[in-house]
Protein backbone atom coordinates (compact mmCIF):
# COMPACT_ATOMS: atom_id res chain seq x y z
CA UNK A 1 196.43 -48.15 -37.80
CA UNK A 2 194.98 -44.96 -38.42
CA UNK A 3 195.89 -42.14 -41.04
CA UNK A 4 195.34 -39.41 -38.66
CA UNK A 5 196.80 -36.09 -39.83
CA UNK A 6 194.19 -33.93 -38.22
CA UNK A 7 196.56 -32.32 -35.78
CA UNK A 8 200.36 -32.52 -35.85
CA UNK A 9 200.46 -34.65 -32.97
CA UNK A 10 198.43 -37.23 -34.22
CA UNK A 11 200.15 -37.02 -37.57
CA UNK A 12 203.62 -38.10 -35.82
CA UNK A 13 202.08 -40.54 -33.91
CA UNK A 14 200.98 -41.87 -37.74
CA UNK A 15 204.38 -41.84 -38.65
CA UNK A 16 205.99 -43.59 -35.61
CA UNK A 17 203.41 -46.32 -35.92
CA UNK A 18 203.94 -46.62 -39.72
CA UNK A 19 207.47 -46.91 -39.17
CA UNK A 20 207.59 -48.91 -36.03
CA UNK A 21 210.41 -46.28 -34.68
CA UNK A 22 210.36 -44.91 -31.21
CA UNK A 23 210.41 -41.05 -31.08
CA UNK A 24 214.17 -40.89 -31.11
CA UNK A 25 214.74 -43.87 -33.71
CA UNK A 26 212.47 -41.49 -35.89
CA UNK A 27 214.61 -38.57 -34.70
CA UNK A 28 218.11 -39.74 -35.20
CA UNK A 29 216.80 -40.99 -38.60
CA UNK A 30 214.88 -38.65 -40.29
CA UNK A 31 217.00 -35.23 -38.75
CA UNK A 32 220.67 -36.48 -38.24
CA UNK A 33 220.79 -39.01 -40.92
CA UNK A 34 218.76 -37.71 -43.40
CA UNK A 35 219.12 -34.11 -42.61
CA UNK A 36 215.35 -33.99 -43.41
CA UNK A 37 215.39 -34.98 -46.92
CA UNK A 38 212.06 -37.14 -47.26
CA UNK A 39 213.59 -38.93 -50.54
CA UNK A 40 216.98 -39.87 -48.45
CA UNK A 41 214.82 -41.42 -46.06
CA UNK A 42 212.28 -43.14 -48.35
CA UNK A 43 215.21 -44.98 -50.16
CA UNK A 44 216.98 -45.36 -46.67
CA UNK A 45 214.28 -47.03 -44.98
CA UNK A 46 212.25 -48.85 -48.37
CA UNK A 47 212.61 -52.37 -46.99
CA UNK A 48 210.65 -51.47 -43.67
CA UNK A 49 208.01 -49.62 -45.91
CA UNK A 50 207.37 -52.09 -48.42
CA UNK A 51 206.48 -54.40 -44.98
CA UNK A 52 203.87 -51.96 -44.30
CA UNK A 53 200.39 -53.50 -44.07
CA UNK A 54 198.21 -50.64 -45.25
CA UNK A 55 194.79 -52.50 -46.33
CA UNK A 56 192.84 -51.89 -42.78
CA UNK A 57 194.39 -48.22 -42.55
CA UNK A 58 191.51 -45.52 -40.94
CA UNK A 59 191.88 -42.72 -42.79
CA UNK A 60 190.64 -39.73 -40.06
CA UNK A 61 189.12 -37.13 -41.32
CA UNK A 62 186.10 -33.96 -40.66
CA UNK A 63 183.27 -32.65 -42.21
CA UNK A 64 181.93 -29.39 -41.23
CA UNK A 65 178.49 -27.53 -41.84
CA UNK A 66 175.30 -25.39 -40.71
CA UNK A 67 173.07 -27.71 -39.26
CA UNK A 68 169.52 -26.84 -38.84
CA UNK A 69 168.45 -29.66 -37.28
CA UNK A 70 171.57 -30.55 -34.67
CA UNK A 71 172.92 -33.29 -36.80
CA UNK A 72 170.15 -35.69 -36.03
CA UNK A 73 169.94 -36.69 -40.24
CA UNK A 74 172.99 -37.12 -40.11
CA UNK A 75 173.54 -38.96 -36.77
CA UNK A 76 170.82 -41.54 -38.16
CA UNK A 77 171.72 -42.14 -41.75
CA UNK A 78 175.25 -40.96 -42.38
CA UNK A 79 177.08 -38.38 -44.47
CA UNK A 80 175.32 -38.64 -48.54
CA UNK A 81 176.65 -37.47 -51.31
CA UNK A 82 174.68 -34.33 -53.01
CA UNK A 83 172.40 -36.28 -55.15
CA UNK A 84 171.58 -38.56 -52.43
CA UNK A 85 170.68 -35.10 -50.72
CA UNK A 86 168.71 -33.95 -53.32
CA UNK A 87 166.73 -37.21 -54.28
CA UNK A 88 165.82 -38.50 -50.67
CA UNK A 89 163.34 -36.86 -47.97
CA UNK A 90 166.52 -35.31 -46.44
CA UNK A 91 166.05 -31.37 -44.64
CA UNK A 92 167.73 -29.52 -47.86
CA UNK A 93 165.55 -31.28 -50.13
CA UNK A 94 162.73 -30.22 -47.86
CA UNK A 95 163.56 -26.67 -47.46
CA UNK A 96 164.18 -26.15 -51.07
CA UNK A 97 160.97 -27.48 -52.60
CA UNK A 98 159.44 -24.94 -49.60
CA UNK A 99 161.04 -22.22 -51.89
CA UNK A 100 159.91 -23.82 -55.08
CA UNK A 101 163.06 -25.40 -56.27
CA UNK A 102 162.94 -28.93 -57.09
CA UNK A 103 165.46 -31.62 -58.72
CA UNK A 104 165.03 -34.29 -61.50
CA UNK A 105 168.46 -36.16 -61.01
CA UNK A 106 167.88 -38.66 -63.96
CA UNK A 107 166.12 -36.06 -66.06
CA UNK A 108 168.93 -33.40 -65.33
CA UNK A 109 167.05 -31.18 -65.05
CA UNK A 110 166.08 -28.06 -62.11
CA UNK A 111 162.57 -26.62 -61.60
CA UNK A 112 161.99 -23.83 -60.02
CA UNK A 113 158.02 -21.95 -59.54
CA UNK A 114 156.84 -24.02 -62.54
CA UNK A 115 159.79 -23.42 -64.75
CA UNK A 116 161.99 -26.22 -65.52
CA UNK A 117 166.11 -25.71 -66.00
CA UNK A 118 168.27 -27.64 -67.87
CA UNK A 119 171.22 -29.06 -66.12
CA UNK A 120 172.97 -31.39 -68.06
CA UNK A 121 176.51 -30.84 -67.47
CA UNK A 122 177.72 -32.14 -70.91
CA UNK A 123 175.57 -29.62 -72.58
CA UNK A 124 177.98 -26.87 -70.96
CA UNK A 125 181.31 -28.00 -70.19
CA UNK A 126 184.06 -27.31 -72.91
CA UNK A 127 181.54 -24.05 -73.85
CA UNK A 128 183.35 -21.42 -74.59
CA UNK A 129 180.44 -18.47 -74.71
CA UNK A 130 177.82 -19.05 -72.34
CA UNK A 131 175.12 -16.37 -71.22
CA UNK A 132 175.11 -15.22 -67.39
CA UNK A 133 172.32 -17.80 -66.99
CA UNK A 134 173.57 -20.76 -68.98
CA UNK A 135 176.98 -19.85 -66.66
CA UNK A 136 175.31 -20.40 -63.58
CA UNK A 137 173.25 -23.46 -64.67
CA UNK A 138 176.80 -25.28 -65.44
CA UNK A 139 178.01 -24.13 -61.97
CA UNK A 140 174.53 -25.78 -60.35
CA UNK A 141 174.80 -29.02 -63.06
CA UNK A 142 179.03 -29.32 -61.93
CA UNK A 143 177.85 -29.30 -58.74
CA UNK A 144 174.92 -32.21 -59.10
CA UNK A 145 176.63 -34.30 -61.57
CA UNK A 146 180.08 -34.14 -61.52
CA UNK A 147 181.46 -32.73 -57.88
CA UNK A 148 178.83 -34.33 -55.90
CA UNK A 149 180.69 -36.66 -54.05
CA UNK A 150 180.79 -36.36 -49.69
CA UNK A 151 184.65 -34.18 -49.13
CA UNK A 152 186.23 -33.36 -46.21
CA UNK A 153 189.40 -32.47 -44.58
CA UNK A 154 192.27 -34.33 -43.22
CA UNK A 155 193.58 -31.18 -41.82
CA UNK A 156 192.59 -27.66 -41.56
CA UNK A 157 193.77 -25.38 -38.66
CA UNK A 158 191.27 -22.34 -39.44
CA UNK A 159 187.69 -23.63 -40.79
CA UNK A 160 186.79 -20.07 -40.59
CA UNK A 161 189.12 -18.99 -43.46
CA UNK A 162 187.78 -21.73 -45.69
CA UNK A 163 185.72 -18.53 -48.06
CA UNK A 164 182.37 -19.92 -48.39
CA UNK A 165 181.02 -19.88 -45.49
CA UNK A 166 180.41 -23.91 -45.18
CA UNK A 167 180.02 -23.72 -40.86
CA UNK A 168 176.48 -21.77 -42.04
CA UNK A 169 174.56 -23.53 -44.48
CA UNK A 170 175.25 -26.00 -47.60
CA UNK A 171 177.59 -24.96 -49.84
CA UNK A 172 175.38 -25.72 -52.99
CA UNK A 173 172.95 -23.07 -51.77
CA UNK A 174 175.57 -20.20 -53.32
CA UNK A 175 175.48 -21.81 -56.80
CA UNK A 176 171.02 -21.53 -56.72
CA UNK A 177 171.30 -17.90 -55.35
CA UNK A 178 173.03 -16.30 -58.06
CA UNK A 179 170.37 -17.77 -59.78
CA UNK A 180 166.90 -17.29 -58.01
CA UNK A 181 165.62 -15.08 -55.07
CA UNK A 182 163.96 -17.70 -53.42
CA UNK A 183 167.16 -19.59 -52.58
CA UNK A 184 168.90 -16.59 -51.59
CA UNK A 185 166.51 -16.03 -48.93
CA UNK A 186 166.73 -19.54 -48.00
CA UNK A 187 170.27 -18.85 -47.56
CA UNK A 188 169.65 -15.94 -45.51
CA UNK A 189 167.53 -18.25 -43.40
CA UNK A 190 170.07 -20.94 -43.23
CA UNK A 191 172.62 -19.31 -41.76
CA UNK A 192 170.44 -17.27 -39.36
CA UNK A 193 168.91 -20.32 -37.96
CA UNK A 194 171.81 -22.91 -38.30
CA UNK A 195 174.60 -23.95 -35.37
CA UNK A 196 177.60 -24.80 -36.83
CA UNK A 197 179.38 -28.70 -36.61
CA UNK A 198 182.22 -30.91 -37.03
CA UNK A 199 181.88 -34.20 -37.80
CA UNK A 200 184.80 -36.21 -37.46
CA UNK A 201 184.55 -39.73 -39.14
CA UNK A 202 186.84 -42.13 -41.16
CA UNK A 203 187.19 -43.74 -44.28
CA UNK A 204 188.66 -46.80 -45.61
CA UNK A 205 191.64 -46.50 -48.86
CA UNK A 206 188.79 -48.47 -50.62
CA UNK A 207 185.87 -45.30 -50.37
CA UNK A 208 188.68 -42.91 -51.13
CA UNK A 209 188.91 -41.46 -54.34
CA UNK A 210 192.32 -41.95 -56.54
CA UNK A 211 193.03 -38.30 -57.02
CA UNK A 212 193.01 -37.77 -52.91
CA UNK A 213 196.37 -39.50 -52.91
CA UNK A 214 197.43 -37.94 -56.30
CA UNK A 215 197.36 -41.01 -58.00
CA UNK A 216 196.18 -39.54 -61.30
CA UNK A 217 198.99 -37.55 -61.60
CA UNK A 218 201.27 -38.86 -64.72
CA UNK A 219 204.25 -36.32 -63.44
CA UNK A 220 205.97 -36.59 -60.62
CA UNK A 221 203.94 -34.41 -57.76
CA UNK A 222 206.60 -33.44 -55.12
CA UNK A 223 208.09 -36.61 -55.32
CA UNK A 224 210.74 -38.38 -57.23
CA UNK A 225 210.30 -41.42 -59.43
CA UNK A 226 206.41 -41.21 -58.70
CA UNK A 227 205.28 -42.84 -62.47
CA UNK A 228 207.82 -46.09 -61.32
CA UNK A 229 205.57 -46.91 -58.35
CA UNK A 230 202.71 -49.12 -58.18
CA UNK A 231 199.16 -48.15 -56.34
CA UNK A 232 199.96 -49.23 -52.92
CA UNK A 233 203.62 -47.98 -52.72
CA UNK A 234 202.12 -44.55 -54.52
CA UNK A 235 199.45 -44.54 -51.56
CA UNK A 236 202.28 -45.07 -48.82
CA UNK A 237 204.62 -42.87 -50.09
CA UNK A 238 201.98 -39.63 -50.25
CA UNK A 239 200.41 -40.69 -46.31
CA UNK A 240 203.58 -40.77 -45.06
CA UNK A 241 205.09 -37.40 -46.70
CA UNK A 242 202.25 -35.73 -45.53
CA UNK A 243 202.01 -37.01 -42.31
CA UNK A 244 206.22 -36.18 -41.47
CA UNK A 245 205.31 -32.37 -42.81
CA UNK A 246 202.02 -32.44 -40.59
CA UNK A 247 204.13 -33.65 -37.91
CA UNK A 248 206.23 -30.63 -38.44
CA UNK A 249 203.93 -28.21 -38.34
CA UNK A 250 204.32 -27.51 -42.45
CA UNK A 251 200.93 -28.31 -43.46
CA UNK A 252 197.64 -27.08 -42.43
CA UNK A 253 194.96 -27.63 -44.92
CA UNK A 254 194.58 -31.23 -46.98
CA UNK A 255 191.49 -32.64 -48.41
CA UNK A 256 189.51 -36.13 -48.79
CA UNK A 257 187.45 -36.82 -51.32
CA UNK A 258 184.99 -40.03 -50.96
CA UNK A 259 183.77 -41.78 -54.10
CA UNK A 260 180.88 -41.12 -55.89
CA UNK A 261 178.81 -43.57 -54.79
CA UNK A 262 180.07 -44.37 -50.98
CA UNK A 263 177.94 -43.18 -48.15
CA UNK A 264 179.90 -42.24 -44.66
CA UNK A 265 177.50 -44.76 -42.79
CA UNK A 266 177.23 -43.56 -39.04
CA UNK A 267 179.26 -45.96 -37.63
CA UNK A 268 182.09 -44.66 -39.34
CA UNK A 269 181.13 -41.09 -37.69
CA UNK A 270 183.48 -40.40 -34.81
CA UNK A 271 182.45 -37.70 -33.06
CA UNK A 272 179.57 -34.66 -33.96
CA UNK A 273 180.96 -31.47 -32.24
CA UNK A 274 179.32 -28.28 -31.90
CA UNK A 275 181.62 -24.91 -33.29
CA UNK A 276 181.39 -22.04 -30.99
């Protein structure tokens, strides 16, 4: 079975599979009987749910960025996390040691023309006064040491609107330019030279981190009784909400997040499709 909210067809199709209904079962259930109330039918229908098989669920999802090389890294060793990117002979890494700027991962720190940056992130977080500089050196060590991990969406209807301008060149780049010329001109290069992609790949429950499904939350999210549940009836309950309000056109933007250390191997990419 696959978790496929990417469009709001494929998100119903989710649901009918998940809930071995036919379209008008689902219908009659979830409109008439329910009168759309997602708790009504949770409790209505918990016997069938709790039958649910969910270990070998796909969960669908996309990727998108400024390529400057058509994909071909990525088509022959997967999607890697950011300090894969940065410690491997990858095309970033490449282009940013061209413009001086270099990475230490284990030593935390950035160099950049000869002068070395430090960018441990537990030196900064929970700082209250920080200069401009030490400000943008926590953005950059955030970025390397604590939101590194490979993200995606599971749904998102206008890429475009996104704000940072991922379809043109690596996000990290706008956390070095506010800090040095060189990689502001390597942005500028970027996303003159770059075609824009989608890469549409999956990911098991296992390489999927806790807090995509909410499962960090202590409170209740949207949901009722949510702190009663275990893991796998937590994980069920937030696919298959999602998935009805996909279905019904009432969500277009959700987010994956893969764990820290999983790599997106490329048999588990889908499809690479060019943005016009």
């Amino acid at each position: 079975m696959n978790y496929d909210i990417r469009t709001c067809d494929s998100a119903r199709q989710f649901v009918l599979d998940f809930m071995n209904m036919t379209p008008n079962e689902f219908e009659t259930e979830y409109n008439d009987e329910c009168q759309k109330d997602f708790e009504k039918f949770w409790e209505r229908n918990i016997d069938r749910i709790q039958e649910v098989d969910i270990s070998n669920i796909k969960i669908m999802a996309f990727h998108i960025l400024g390529a400057l090389d058509e994909c071909e890294e990525i088509k022959k060793n997967g999607l890697k996390n950011l300090q894969e990117v940065l410690s491997n002979d990858t095309l970033l890494k490449k282009k940013l040691s061209k413009a001086g700027i270099e990475f230490d991962i284990p030593g935390k720190s950035m160099i950049c023309n000869g002068t070395s940056y430090d960018i441990n992130y537990d030196k900064y977080k929970g700082e209250l006064y920080l200069s401009d500089l030490e400000q943008n050196l926590q953005n950059v060590a955030r970025r390397v040491y604590y939101d590194f991990f490979i993200n995606g969406f599971l749904c998102n209807d206008n890429v475009y609107r996104y704000g940072t301008k991922i379809h043109k060149r690596p996000e990290f780049i706008i956390h070095l330019r506010n800090l040095f010329m060189r990689a502001k001109k390597l942005e500028e290069y970027w996303e003159s030279n770059s075609k824009s992609y989608r890469i549409d790949f999956y990911a098991t429950i296992e390489q999927v981190t806790e807090f995509t499904f909410d499962l960090n939350v202590i409170q209740n999210p949207p949901f009722d009784d949510w702190s009663y549940l275990d893991v796998e009836m937590k994980i069920k309950k937030w696919m298959l909400s999602h998935a009805i309000d996909r279905a019904n056109n009432m969500l277009s933007e959700k987010f994956v997040y893969i764990k820290d250390n999983v790599t997106i191997p490329p048999d588990q990419i889908v499809k690479i499709s060019e943005l016009k």
